[in-house]
Protein backbone atom coordinates (compact mmCIF):
# COMPACT_ATOMS: atom_id res chain seq x y z
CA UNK A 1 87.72 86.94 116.50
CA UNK A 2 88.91 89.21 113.68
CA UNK A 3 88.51 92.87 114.88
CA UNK A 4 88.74 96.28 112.32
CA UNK A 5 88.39 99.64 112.30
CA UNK A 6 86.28 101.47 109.70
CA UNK A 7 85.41 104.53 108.56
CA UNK A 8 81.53 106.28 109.06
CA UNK A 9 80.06 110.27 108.28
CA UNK A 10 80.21 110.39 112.37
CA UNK A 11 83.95 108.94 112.57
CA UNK A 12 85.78 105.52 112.76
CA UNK A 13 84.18 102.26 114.19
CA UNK A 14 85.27 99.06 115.64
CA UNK A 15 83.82 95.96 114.00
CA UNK A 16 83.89 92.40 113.95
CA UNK A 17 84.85 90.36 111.03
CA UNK A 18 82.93 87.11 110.23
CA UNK A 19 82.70 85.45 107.09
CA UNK A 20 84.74 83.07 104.65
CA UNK A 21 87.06 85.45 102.01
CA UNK A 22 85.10 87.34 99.46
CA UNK A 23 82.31 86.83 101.63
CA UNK A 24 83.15 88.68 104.71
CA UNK A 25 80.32 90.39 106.87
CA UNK A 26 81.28 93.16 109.30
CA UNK A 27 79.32 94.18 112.60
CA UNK A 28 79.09 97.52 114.22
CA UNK A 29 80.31 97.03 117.77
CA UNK A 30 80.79 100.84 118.77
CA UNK A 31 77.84 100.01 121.09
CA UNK A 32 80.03 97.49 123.09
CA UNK A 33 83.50 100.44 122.54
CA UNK A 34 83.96 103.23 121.22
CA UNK A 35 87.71 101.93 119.66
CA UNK A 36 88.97 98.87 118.50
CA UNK A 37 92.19 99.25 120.92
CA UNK A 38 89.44 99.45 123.78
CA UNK A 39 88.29 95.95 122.60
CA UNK A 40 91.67 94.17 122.38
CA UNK A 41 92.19 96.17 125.35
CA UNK A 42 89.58 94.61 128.06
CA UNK A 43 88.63 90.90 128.07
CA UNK A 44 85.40 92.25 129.13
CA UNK A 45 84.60 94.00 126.36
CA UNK A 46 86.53 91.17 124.14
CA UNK A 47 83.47 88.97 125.75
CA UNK A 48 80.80 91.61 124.93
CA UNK A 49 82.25 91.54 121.60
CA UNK A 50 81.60 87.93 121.20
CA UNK A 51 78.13 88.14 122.37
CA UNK A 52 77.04 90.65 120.04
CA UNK A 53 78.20 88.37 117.50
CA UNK A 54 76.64 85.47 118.45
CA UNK A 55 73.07 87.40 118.90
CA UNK A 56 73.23 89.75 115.95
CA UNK A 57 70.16 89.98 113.29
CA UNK A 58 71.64 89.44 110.09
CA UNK A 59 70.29 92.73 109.12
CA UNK A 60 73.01 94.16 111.82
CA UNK A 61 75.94 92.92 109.07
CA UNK A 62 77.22 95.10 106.20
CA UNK A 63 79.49 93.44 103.77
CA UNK A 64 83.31 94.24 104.17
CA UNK A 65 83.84 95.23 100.57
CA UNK A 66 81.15 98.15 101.27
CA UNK A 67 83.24 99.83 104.00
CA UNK A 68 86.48 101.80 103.95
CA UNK A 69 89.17 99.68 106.57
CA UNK A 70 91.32 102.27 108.41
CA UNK A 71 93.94 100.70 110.55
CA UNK A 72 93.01 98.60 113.21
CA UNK A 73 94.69 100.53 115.42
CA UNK A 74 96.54 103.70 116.03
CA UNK A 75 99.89 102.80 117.70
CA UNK A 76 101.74 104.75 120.19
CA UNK A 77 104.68 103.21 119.08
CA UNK A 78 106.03 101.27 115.67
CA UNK A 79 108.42 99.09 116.46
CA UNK A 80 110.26 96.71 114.41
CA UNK A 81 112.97 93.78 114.12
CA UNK A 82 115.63 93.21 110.96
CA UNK A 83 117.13 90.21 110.82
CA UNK A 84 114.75 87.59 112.39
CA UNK A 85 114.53 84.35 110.26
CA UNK A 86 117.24 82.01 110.00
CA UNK A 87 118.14 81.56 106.18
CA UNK A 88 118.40 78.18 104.12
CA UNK A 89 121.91 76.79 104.94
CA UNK A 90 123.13 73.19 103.45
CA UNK A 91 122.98 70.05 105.12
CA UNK A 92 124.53 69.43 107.91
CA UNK A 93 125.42 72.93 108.89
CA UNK A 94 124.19 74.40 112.55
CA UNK A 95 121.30 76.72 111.25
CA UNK A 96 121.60 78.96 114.74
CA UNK A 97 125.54 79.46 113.99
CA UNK A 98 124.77 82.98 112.83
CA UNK A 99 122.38 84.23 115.28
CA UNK A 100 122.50 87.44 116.54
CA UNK A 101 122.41 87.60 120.58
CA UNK A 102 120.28 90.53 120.63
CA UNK A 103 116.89 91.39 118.25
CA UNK A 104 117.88 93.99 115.62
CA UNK A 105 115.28 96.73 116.70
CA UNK A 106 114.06 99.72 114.77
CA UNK A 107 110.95 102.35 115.15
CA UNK A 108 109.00 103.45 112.47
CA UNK A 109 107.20 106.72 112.87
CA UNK A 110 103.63 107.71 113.10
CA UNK A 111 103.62 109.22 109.63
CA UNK A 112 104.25 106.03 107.98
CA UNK A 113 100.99 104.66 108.92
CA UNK A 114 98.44 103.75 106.54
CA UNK A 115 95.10 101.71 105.78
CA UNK A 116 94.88 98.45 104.47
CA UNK A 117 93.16 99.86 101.38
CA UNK A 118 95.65 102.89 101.09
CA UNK A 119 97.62 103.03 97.95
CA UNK A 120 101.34 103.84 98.93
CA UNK A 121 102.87 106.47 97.23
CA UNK A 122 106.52 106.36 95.73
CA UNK A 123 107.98 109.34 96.39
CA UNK A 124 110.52 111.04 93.80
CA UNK A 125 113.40 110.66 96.46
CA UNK A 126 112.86 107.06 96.87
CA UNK A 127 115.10 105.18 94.48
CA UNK A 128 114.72 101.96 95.32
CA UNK A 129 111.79 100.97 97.16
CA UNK A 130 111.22 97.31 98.75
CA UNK A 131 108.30 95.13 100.79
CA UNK A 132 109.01 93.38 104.02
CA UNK A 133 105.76 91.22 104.62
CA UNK A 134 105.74 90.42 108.75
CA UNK A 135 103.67 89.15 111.25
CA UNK A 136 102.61 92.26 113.86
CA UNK A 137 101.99 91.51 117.51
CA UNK A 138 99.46 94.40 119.04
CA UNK A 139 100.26 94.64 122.88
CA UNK A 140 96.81 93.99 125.02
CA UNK A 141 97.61 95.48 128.41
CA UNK A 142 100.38 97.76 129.58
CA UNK A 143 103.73 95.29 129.46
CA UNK A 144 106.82 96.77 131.66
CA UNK A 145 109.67 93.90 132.49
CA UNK A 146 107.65 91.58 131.68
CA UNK A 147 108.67 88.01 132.23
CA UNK A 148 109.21 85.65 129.35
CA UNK A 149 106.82 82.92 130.41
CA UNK A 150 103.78 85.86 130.94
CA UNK A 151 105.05 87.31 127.71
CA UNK A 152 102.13 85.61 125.12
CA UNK A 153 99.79 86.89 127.37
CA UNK A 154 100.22 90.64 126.47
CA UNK A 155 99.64 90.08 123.15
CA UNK A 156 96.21 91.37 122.36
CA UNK A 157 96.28 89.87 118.81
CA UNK A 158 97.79 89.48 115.42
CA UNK A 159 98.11 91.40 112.39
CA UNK A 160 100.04 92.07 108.87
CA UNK A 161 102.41 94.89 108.38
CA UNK A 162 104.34 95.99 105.04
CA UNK A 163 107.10 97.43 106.44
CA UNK A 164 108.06 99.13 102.82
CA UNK A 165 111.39 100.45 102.75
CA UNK A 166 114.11 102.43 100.55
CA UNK A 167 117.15 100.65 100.21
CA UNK A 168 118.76 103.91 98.79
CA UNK A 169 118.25 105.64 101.91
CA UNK A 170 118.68 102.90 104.46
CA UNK A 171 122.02 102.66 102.89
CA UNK A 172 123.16 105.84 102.93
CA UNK A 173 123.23 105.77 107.22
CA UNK A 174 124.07 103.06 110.05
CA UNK A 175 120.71 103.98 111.07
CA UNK A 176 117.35 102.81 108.81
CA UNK A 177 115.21 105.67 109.73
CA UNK A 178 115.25 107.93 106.37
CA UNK A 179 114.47 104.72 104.81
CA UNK A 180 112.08 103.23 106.74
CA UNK A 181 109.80 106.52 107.31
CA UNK A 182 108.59 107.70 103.94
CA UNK A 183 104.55 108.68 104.15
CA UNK A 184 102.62 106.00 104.22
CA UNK A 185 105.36 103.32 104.74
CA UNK A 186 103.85 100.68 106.88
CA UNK A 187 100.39 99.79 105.84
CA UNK A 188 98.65 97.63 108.78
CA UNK A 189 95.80 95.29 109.18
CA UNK A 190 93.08 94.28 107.80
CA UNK A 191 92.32 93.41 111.05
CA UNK A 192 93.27 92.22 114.12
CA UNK A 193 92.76 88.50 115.17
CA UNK A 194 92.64 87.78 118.90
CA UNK A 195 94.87 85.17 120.23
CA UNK A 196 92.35 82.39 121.02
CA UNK A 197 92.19 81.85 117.24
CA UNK A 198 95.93 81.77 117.03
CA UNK A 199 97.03 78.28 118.47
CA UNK A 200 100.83 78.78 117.98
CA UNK A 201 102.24 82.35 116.81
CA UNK A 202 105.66 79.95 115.98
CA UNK A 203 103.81 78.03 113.93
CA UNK A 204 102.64 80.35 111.20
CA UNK A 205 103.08 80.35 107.15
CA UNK A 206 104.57 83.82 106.24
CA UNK A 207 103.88 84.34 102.31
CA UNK A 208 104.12 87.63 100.15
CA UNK A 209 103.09 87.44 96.29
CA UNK A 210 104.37 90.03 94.29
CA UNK A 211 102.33 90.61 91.16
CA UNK A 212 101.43 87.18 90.96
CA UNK A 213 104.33 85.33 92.37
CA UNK A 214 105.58 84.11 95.42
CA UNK A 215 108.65 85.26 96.78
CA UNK A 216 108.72 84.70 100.16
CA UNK A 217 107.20 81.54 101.94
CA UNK A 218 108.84 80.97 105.28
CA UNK A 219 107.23 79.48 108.49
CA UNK A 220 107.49 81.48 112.04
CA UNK A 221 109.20 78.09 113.51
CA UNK A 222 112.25 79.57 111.59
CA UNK A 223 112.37 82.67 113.44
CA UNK A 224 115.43 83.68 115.75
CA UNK A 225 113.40 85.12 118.60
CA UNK A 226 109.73 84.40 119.05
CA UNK A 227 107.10 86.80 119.90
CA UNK A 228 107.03 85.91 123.44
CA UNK A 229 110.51 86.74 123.74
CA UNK A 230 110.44 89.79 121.56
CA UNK A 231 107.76 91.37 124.35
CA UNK A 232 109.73 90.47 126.84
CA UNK A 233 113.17 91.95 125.66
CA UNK A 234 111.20 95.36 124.05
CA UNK A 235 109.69 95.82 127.83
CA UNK A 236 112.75 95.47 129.86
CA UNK A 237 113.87 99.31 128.30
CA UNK A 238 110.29 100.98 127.49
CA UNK A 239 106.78 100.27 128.78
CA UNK A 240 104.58 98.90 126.11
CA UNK A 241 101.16 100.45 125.89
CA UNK A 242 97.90 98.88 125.00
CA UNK A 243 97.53 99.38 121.14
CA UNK A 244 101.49 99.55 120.67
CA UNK A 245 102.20 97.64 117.29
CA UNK A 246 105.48 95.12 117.33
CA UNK A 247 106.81 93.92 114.00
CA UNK A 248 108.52 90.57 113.89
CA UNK A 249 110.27 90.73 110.90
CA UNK A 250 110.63 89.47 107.16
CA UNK A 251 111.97 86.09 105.82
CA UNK A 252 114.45 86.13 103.41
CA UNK A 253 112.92 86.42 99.65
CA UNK A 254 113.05 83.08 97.57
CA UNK A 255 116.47 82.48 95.54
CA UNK A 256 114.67 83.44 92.24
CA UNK A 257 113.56 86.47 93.65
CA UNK A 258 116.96 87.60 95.39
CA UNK A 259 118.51 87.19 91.83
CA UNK A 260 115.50 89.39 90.22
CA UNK A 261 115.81 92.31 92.61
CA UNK A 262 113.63 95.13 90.93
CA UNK A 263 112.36 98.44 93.24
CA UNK A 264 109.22 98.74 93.37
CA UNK A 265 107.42 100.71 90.78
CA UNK A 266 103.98 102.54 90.15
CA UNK A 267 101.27 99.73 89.30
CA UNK A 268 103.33 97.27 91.18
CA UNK A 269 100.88 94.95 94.34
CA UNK A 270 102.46 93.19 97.07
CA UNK A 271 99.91 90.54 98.76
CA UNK A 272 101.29 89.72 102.33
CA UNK A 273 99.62 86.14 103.44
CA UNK A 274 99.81 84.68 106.36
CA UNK A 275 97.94 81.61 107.69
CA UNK A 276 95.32 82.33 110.42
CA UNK A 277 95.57 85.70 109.96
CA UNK A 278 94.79 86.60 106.81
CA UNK A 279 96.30 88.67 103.98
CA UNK A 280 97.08 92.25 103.25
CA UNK A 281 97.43 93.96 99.97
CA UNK A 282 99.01 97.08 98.91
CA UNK A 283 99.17 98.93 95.68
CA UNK A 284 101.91 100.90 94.76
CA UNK A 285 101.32 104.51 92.65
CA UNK A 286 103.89 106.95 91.89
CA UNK A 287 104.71 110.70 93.41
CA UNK A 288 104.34 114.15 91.83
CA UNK A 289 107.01 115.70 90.31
């Protein structure tokens, strides 16, 4: 099931997604919760949710290009990895020889938030502004030391972040935060899909176009840690809440790509795709002087 949140005159709803692309249909399902966290939150209401699909008058369904997405959810906590694909290496080489023993792990903070319709703003400070397309895990049920082979299980579902980030600024400190946390910085969603429709999260296609090309296309079986693990290490220090958002990490850009480095500029769209999820675009505009 593909669950969003969107906007109404009386506040934001939680809905369910049905529908091939271009043709997606959206139901209200604030009669089954009042939030889409409280959905992905209770397999009860997750089975309410599907009944209300399955019975629903087609004059229940609005068409998804008539609403206003907000993110599907409103996370207590950001949190992110670097490094977390292994790169292309020649043949014959070990491609785990430069693993890292421990996930790279960074927050993002509540301000950087935004819709998957929200236009992200480059601010005049930011001088050189990037896109990190990921796969986001959404924690389902409070996870504290959990153990690895439970770990899938507190995964309430999958999602797309653009975890947009000046290089200027991440540069400038041994910590990323000034350049991870600009407004607006980590657009989420469209939506959430639940994790019966997602067979293997190792076994995903990872793809960002930027203004019409591809630059990244990298499958999840290259990953360094694996979601299941990632839950598991991230709740052995801090308890992860229902609604928390966890972002696995970028693959490296293609070669052509690396060598065509440009920032990120006003009128510039980054597409993040990813296969059984979905895809998530964002529009870039510039700041005021």
């Amino acid at each position: 099931m593909r669950l969003v949140t969107f906007a109404t005159a009386a506040g934001s709803r939680p809905g369910a997604v049905v529908g091939e692309p271009g043709a997606e249909r959206v139901l209200d399902l604030s009669d089954v919760a009042p939030r889409t966290v409280d959905i992905v939150g209770d397999p009860e209401a997750l089975g309410e949710a599907l009944a209300a699909v399955g019975m629903a008058a087609d004059s229940a369904w609005t068409p998804l290009g008539d609403l206003r997405l907000e993110p599907p959810v409103t996370p207590g906590k950001i949190l992110c990895l670097g490094y977390n694909y292994r790169g292309h290496v020649p043949d014959g080489v070990d491609p785990t020889a430069d693993d890292p023993e421990y996930p790279d792990v960074f927050v993002k903070t509540p301000n950087t938030l935004g819709a998957p319709g929200d236009e992200v703003v480059i601010p005049d400070a930011a001088l050189d502004v990037d896109y990190e397309g990921e796969i986001a895990l959404v924690i389902g049920r409070r996870a504290k030391e959990v153990p690895l082979g439970e770990a899938l299980s507190y995964i309430g579902g999958y999602t797309i972040l653009n975890d947009v980030s000046d290089r200027a600024w991440q540069r400038r400190q041994s910590q990323w935060a000034l350049g991870k946390c600009f407004d607006g910085f980590a657009p989420l969603g469209p939506w959430i899909v639940t994790p019966d429709e997602i067979a293997d999260p190792q076994d995903l296609l990872v793809e960002v176009v930027r203004d019409g090309v591809v630059t990244v296309s990298q499958s999840t079986a290259t990953t360094i840690f694996s979601a299941a693990y990632v839950v598991h290490y991230l709740s052995q220090t801090m308890t992860l809440e229902v609604g928390d958002v966890i972002s696995t990490g970028t693959p490296q850009k293609l070669p052509a790509a690396q060598a065509d480095h440009r920032p990120l500029a006003p009128g510039d769209a980054v597409t993040v795709r990813v296969s059984g999820i979905g895809e998530l675009t964002t529009r870039f505009t510039g700041g005021t002087a």
